[in-house]
Protein backbone atom coordinates (compact mmCIF):
# COMPACT_ATOMS: atom_id res chain seq x y z
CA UNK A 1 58.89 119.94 125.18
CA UNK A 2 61.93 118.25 126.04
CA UNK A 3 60.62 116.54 128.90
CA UNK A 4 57.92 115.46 127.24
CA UNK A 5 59.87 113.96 125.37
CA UNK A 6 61.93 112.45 127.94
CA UNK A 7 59.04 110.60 129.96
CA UNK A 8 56.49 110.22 127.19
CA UNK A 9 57.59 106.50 126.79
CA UNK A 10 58.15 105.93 130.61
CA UNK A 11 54.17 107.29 130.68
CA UNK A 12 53.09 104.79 127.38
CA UNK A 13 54.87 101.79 129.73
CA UNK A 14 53.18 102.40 132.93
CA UNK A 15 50.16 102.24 130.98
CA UNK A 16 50.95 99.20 128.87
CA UNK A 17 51.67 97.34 132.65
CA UNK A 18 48.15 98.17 134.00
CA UNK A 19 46.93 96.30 131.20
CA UNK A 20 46.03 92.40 131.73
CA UNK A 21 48.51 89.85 130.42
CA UNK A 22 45.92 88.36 128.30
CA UNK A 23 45.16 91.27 125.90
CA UNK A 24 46.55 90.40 122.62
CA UNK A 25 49.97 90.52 122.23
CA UNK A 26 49.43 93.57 119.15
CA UNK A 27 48.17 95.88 121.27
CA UNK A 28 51.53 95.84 123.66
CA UNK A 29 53.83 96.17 120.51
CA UNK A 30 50.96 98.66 119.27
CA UNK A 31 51.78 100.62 122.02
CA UNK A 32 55.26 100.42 121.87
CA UNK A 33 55.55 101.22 118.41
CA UNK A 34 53.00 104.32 118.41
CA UNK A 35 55.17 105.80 121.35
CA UNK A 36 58.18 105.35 119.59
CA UNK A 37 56.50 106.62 116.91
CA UNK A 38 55.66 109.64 118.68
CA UNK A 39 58.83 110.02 120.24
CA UNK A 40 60.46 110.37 116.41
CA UNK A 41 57.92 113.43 115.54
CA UNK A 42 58.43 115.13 118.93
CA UNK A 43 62.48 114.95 117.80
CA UNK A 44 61.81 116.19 114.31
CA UNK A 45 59.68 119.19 115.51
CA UNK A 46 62.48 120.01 118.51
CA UNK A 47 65.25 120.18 115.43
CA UNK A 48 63.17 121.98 113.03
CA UNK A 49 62.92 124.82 116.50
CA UNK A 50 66.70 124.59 117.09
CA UNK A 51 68.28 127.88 115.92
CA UNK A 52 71.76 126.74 114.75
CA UNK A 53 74.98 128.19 116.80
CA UNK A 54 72.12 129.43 119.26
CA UNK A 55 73.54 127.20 122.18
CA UNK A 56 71.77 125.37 124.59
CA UNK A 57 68.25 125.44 123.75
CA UNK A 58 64.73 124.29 125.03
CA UNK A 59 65.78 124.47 128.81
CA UNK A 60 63.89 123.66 132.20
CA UNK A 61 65.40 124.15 135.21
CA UNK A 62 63.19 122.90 138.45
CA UNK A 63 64.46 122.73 141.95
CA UNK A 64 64.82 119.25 143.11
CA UNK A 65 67.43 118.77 146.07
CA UNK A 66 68.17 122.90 146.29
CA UNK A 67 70.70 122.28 149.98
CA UNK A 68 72.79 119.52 147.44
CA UNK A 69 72.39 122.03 144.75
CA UNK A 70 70.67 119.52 142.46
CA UNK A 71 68.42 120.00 140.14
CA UNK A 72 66.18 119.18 137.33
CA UNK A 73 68.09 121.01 134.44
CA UNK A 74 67.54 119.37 130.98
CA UNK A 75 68.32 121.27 127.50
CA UNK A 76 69.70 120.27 123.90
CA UNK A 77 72.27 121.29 121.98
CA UNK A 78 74.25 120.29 118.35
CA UNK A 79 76.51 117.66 120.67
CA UNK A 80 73.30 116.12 121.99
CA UNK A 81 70.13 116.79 119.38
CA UNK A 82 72.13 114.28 117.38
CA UNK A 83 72.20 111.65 119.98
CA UNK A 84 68.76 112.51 120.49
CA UNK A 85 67.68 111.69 117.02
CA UNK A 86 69.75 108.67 116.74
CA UNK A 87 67.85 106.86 119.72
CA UNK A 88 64.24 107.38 118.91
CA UNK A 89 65.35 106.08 115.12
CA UNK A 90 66.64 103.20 116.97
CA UNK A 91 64.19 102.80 119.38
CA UNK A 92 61.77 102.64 116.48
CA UNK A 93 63.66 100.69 114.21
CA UNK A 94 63.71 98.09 117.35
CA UNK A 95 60.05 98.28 117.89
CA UNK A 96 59.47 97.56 114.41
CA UNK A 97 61.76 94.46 114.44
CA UNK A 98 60.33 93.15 117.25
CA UNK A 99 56.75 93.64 115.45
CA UNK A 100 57.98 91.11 113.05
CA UNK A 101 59.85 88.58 115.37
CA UNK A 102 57.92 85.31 116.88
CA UNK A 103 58.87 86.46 120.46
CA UNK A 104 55.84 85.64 122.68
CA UNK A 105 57.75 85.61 126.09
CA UNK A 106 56.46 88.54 128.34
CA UNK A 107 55.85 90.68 125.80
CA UNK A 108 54.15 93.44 127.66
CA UNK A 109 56.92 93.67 130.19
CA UNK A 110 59.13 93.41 126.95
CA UNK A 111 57.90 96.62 125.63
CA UNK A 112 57.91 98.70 128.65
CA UNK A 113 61.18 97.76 129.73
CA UNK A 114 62.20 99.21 126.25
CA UNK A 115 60.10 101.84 126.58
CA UNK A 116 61.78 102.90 130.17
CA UNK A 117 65.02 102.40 128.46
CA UNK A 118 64.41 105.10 125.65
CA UNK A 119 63.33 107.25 128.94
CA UNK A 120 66.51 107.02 130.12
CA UNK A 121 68.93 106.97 126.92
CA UNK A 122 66.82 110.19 126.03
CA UNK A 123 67.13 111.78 129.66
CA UNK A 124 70.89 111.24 130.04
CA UNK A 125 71.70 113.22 126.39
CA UNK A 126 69.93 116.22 127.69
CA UNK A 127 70.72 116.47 131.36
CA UNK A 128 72.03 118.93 132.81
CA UNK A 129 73.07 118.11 136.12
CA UNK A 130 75.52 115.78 136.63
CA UNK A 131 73.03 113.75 139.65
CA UNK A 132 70.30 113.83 136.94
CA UNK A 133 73.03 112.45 134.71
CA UNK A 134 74.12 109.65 136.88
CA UNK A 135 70.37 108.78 137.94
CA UNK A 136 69.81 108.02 134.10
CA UNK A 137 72.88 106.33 133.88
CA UNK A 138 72.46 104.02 136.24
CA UNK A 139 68.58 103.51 135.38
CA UNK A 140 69.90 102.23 131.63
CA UNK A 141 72.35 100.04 133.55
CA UNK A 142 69.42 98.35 135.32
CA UNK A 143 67.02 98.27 132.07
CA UNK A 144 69.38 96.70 129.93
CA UNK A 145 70.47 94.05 132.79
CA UNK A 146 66.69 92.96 132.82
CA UNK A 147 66.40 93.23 128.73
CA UNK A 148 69.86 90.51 128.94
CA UNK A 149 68.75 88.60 131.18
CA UNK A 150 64.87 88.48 130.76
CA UNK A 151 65.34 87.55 127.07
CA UNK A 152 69.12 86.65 126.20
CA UNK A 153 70.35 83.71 125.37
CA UNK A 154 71.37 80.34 126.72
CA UNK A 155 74.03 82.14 129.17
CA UNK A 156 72.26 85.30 129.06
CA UNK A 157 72.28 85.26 133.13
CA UNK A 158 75.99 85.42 133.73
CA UNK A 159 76.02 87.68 131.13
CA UNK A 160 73.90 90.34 132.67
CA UNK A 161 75.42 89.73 136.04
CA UNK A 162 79.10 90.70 133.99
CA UNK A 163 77.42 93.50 132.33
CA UNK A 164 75.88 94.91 135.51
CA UNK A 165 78.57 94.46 138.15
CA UNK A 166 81.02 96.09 135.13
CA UNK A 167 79.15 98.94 134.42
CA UNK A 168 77.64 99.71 137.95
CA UNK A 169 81.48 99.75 139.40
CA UNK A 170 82.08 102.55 136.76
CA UNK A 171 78.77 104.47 137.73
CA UNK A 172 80.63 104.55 141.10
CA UNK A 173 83.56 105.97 139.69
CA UNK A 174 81.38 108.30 137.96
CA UNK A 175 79.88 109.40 141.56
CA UNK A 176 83.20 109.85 143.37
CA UNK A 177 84.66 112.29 140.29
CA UNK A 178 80.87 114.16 140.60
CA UNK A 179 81.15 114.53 144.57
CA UNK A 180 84.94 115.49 143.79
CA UNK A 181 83.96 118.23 141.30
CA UNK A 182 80.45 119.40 143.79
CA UNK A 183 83.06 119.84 146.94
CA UNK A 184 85.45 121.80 143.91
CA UNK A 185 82.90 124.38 143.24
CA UNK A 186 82.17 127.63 144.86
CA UNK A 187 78.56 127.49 145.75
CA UNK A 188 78.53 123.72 145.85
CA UNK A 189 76.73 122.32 142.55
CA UNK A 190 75.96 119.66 140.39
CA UNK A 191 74.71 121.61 137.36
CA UNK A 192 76.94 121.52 134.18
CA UNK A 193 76.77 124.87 132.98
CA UNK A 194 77.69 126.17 136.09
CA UNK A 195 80.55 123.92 136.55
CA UNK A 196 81.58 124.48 133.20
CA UNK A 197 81.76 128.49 133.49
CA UNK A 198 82.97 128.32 136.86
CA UNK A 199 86.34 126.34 135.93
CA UNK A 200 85.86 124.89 139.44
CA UNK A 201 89.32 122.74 139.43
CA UNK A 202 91.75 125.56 137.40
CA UNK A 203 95.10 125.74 139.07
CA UNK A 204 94.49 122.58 141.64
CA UNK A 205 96.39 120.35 138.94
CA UNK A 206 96.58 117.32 141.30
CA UNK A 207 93.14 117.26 142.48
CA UNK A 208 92.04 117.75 138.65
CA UNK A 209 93.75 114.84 138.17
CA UNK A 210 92.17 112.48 140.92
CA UNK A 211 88.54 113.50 139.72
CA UNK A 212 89.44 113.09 135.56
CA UNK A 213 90.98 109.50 136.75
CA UNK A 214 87.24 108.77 138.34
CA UNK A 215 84.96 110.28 135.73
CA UNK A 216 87.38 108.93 132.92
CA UNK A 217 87.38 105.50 134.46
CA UNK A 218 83.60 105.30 135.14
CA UNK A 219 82.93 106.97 131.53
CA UNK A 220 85.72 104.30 129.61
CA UNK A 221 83.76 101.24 131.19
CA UNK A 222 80.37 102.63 129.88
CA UNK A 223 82.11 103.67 126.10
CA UNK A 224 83.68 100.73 126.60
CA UNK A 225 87.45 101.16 125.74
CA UNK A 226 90.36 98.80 126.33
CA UNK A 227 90.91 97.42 129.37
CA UNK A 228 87.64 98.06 130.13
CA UNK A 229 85.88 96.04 127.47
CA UNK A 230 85.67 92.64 128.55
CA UNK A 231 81.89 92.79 129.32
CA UNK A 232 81.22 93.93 125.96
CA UNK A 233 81.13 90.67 123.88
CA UNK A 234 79.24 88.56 126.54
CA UNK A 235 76.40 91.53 126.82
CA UNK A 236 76.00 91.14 123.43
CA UNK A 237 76.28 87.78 122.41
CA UNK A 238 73.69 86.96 124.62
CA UNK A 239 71.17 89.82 124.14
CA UNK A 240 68.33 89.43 121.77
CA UNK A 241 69.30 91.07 119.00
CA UNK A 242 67.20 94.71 119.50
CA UNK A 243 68.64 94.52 123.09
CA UNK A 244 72.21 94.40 121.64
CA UNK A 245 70.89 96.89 118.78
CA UNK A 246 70.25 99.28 121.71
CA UNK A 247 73.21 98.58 123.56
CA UNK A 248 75.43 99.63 120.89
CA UNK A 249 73.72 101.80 118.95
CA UNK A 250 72.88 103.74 121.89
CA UNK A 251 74.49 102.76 125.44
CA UNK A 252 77.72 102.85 124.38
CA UNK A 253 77.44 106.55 123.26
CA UNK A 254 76.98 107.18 127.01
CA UNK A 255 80.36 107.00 127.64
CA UNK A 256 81.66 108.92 124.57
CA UNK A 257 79.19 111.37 125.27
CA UNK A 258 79.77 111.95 128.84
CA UNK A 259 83.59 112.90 127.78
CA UNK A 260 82.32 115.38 125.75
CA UNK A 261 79.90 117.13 128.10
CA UNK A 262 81.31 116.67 131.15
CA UNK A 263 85.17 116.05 131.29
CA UNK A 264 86.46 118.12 128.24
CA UNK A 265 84.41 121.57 129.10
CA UNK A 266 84.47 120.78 132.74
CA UNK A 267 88.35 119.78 133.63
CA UNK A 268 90.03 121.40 130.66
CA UNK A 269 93.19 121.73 132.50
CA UNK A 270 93.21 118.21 133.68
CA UNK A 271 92.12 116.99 130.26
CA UNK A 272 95.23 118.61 128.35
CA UNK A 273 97.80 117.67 130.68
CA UNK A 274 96.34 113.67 130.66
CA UNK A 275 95.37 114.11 126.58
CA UNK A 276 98.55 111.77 125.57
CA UNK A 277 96.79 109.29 127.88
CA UNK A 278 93.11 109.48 126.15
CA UNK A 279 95.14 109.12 122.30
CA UNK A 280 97.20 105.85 123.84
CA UNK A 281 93.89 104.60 124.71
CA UNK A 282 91.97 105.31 121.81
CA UNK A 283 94.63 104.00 120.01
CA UNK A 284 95.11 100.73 121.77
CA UNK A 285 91.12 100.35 121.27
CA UNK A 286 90.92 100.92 117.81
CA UNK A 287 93.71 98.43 116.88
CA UNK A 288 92.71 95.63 119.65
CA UNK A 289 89.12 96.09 118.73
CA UNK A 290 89.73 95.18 115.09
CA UNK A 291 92.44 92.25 115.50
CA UNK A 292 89.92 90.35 118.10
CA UNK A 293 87.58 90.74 115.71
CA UNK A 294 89.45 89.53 112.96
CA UNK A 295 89.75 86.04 115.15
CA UNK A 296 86.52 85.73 115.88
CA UNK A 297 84.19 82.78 114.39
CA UNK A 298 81.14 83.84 116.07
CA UNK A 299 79.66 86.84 113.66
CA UNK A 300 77.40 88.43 116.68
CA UNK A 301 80.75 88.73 118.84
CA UNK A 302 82.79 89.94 115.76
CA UNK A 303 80.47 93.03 115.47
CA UNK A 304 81.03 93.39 119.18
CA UNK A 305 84.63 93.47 118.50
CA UNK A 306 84.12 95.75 115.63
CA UNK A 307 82.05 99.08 118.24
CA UNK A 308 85.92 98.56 120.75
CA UNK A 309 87.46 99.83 117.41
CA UNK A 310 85.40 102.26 116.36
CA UNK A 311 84.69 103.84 120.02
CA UNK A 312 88.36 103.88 119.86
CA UNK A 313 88.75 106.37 116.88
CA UNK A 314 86.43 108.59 119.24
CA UNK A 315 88.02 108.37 122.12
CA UNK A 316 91.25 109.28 120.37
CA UNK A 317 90.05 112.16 118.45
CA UNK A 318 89.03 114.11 122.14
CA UNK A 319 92.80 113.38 123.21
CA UNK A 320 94.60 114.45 119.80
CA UNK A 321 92.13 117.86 119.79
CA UNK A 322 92.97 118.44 123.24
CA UNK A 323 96.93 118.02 122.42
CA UNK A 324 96.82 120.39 119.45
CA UNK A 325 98.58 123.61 120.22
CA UNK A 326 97.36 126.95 119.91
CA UNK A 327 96.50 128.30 116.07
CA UNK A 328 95.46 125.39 115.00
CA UNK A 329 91.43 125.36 116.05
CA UNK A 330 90.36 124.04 112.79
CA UNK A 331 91.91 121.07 113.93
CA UNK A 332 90.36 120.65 117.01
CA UNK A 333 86.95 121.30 115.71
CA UNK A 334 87.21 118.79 112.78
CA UNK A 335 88.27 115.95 115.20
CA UNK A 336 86.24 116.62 117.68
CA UNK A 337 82.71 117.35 115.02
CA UNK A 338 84.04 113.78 113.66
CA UNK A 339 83.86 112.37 116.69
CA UNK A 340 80.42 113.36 117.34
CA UNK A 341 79.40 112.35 113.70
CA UNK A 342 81.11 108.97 114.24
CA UNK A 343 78.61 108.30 117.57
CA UNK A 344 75.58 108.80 114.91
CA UNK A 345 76.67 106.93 112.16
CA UNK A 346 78.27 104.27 114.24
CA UNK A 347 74.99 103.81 116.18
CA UNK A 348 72.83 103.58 112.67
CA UNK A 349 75.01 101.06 110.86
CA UNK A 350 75.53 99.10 113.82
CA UNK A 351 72.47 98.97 115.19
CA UNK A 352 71.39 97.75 111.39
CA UNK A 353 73.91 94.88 111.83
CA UNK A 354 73.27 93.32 115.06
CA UNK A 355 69.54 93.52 113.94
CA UNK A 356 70.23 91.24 110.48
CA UNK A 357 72.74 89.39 113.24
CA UNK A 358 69.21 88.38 114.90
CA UNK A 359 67.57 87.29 111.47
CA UNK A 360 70.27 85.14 111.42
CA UNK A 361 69.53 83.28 115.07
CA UNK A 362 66.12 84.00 114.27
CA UNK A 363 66.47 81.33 111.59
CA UNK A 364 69.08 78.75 112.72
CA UNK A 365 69.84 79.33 116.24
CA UNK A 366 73.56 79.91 115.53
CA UNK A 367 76.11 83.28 115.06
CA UNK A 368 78.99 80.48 114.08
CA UNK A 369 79.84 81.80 110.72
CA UNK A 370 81.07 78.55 109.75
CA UNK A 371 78.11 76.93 109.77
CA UNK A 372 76.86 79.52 106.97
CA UNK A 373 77.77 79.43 103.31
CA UNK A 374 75.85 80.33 100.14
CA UNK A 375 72.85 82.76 101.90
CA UNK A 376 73.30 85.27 99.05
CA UNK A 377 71.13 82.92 96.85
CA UNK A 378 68.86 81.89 99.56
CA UNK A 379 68.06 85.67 100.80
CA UNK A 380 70.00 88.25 98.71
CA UNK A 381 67.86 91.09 100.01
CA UNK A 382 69.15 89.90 103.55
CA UNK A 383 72.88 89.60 101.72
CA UNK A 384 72.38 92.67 100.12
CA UNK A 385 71.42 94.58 103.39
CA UNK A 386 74.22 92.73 105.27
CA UNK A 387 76.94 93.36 102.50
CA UNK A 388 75.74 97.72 102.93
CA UNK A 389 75.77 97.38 106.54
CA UNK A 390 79.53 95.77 106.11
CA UNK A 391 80.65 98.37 103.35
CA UNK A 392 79.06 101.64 105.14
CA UNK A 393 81.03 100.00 108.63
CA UNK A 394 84.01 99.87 107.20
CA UNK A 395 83.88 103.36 106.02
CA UNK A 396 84.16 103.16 102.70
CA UNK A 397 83.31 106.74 100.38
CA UNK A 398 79.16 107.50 100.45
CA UNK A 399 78.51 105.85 103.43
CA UNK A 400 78.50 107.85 107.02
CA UNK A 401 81.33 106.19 108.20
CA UNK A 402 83.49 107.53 105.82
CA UNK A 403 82.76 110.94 106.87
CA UNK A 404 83.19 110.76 110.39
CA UNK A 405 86.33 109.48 110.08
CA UNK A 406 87.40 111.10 107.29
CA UNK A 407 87.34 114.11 109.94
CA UNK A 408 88.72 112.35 112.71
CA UNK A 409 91.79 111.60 111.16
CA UNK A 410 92.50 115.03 109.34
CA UNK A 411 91.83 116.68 112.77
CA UNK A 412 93.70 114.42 114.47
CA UNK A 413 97.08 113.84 112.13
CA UNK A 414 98.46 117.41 112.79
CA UNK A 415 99.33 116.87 116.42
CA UNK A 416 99.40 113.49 116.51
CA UNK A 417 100.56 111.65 113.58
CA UNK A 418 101.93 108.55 114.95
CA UNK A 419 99.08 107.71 116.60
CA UNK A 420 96.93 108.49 114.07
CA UNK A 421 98.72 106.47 111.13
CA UNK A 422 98.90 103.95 112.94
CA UNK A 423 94.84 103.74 113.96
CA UNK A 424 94.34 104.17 110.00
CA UNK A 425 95.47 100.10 110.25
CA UNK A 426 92.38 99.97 111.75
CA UNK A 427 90.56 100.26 108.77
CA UNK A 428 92.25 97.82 107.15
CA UNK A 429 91.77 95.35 109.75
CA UNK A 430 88.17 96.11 110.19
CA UNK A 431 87.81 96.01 106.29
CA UNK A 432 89.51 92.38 106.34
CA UNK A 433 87.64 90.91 108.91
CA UNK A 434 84.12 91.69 107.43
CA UNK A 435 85.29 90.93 103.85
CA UNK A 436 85.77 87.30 105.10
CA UNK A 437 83.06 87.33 107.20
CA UNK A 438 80.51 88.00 104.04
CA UNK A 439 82.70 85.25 101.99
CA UNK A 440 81.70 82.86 104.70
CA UNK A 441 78.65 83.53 105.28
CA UNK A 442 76.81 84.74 101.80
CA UNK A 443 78.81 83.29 98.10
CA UNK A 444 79.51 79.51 97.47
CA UNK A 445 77.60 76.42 97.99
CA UNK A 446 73.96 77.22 100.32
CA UNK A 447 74.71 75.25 103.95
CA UNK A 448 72.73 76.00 106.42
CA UNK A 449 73.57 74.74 110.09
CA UNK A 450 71.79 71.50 111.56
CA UNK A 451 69.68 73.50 113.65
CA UNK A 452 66.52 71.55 115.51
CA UNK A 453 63.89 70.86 112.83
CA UNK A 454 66.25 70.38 110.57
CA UNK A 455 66.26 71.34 107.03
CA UNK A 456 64.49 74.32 107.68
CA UNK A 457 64.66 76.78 104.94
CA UNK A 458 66.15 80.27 105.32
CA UNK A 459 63.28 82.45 104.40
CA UNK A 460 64.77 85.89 103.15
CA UNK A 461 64.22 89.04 105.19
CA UNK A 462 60.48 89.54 106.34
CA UNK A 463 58.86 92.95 105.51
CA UNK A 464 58.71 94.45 108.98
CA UNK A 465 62.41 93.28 109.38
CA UNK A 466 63.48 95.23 105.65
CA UNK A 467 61.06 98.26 107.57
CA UNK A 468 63.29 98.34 110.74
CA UNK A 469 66.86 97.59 108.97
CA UNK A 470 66.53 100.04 105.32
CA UNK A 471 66.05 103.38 107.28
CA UNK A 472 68.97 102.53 109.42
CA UNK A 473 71.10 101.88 106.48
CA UNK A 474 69.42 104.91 104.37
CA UNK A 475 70.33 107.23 107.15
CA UNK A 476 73.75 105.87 106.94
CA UNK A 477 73.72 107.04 103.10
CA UNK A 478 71.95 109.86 103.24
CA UNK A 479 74.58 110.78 105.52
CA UNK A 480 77.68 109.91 103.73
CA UNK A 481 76.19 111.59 100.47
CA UNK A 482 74.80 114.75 102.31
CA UNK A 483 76.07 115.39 106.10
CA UNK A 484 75.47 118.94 105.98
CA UNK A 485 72.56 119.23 107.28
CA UNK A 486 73.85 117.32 110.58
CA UNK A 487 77.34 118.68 110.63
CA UNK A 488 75.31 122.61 110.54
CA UNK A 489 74.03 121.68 114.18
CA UNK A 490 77.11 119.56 115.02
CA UNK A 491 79.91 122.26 114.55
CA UNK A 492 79.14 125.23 116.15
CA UNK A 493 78.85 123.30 119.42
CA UNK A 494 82.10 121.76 118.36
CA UNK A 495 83.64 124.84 118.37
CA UNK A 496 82.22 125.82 121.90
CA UNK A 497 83.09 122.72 122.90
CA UNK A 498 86.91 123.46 122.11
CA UNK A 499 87.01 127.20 123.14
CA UNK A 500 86.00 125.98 126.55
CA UNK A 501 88.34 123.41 126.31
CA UNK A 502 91.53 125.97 125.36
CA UNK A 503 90.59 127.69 128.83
């Protein structure tokens, strides 16, 4: 079932491109929006199977390159059902959008270039072999170069170009630390489990140390944390606005993700010693993150800003759970389940705002906020959706946010509690800068930007567009008034996660 599930939409986009140009353009976005559809109830009916604290579940294992010891080896458990989940909601959430949008250009290729990309979000969260792994990695790197670059913005080429070369020189990094950990083990492999029972790198501290340095780096572009960041706000500045829905809501979870799966069960040893590094890191990101955001006048690139800070809290929860010292596993498994249930709500709420960031272009062509003032009258269902999306990022009580990092920082404050004070400034920041940005842009006198065809009114939120954005943000309340029913699949693998990890 789970490949099905995995090349169901790569299927529904070959079929879409044998189809003539000239066939209407609702039967591409038809298409598109039936698969995704699809894809949704496929998820519901594999997490309604998954026996909780049962492991990994719904395996295949096929032989694929058996002298490299690679594999097709695919399977879901609580760290990745979630992710799962969270990209066909997105996925469909986009579809939807883009159902309601005025984009004519290419749409067929449109769709199945979205359509590949869900194949490949969906096929990196349950591989299980680290080729397989890459492979998907690198095919989302190409899909979402064409996505900027095919329909982005004015400098949407040198955009993608940044984006590409960025992330492709951290997929190489990603390959060296694979090949280091493949030459490591004892039969030569590339499949995770095996890796991560055999231990292969225990006791070889310094050659631990070379391969964490090339998965972490290639992993830390993809997340993306600081220094690695600067292709970030570019990408999605110039994306359309489901393209930069995508990339946050989903892409960015690669990197988080792969920590989790791959480096923390995989090189515990290495990962404790180089933990301190992972919290200065996380750290730096979540307080960086927020004050570029704060400065920035363009509110497309201050939600950019805005995923460096809250990848950050993630990225420094794994360090601090990795630093706490024996007796205290509670800890470990609160930061780390956090963590996890940060990547969900993060990629819901955000993926809500950088889609009412594209009614906004959609409408006047322009992300300056200053050219905005007094939209609350004009569209107060799109204010009202904007000022939840703001509240629930910010973390504030009943929203999703609050609960991830509610856990995030009580796991994290016992071993760590510089670091971890000080990243609570973080929320400050972050509840500063969009504060100001919805007193720009929604109360006082209406002004609306001299956009070509001037005078141009700004028609509130479309239904299609409240159908894509008001699941996104109902999730991200549902969540923050009942998690349980997440956090049930979410913490036992936690707590694998970190007995693998105290190795």
């Amino acid at each position: 079932m789970l490949t099905v599930l995995v090349l169901l939409p790569t299927a529904v986009a070959a079929l879409l491109l044998c189809l003539p140009r000239r066939v209407p353009r609702a039967v591409f976005l038809g298409g598109w929006l039936a698969a995704a559809a699809a894809e949704l109830a496929l998820t519901a009916v594999i997490w309604a199977g998954y026996r909780t604290g049962g492991g990994m579940q719904y395996e295949q294992r096929v032989r694929w390159i058996p002298d490299a010891g690679v594999s097709y080896h695919v399977g879901a458990d609580g760290l990745s059902l979630p992710l799962m989940a969270l990209t066909c909601v997105l996925f469909l959430a986009c579809a939807g959008y883009t159902w309601a949008r005025r984009e004519t250009r290419r749409v067929r290729e449109f769709a199945a270039l979205f359509l590949f990309l869900q194949t490949t979000c969906l096929g990196l969260f349950a591989a299980l072999d680290l080729i397989l792994f890459f492979l998907f990695f690198d095919l989302s790197i190409v899909a979402m170069y064409f996505v900027i670059a095919g329909w982005g913005h004015r400098d949407a080429a040198r955009a993608a170009l940044t984006f590409f070369l960025y992330t492709f020189l951290g997929s190489l990094a990603l390959l060296l630390g694979f090949i280091g950990l493949f030459l490591a083990a004892d039969p030569h492999t590339f499949d995770i489990v095996e890796l991560t029972r055999e231990n292969p790198l225990a006791g070889r501290a310094a050659y631990g140390g070379l391969v964490l340095l090339a998965i972490g780096a290639g992993l830390a572009v993809k997340t993306p944390t600081v220094p690695f960041h600067t292709w970030l706000p570019p990408a999605h500045t110039e994306a359309p606005a489901v393209g930069s829905a995508i990339l946050a809501g989903v892409l960015l979870k690669m990197g988080t993700y792969g920590f989790l799966r791959i480096a923390m069960p995989v090189l515990p040893g290495a990962w404790r010693e180089y933990a301190q590094v992972f919290v200065v890191v996380g750290l730096v990101s979540v307080l960086y993150g927020a004050l570029v955001a704060l400065a920035q006048t363009d509110f497309k690139r201050m939600i950019a800003y805005t995923s460096v800070n809250h990848m950050g809290y993630i990225v420094l929860a794994f360090g601090a759970a990795a630093a706490t010292g024996a007796g205290a596993e509670e800890a470990r498994r609160l930061a780390v389940t956090g963590a996890v249930f940060q990547m969900v709500s993060h990629g819901l709420l955000t993926g809500a705002l950088f889609l009412l960031a594209g009614v906004l272009y959609d409408r006047c062509r322009t992300y300056e906020m200053a050219a905005y003032s007094g939209l609350a009258g004009r569209a107060p269902v799109f204010a009202a959706l904007t000022g939840v999306a703001a509240f629930a990022s910010l973390g504030l009580p009943g929203f999703s946010g609050f609960i991830a990092e509610f856990q995030i920082f009580t796991g994290s404050l016992g071993s760590r509690p510089v670091e971890t004070s000080l990243a609570v400034l973080g929320i400050l920041l972050t509840a500063g800068l969009f504060l100001r940005a919805l007193q720009r842009m929604l109360l006082g006198p209406l002004r609306l930007p001299d956009a070509p065809g001037a005078g141009r009114p700004f028609p509130d939120l479309r239904a299609p567009e409240r159908v894509a954005v008001v699941p996104l943000l109902g999730l991200g309340v549902l969540l923050g008034i009942a998690p349980r029913f997440v956090l049930d699949v979410i913490e036992p693998a936690s707590r694998g996660a970190m007995e693998l990890l105290s190795r």
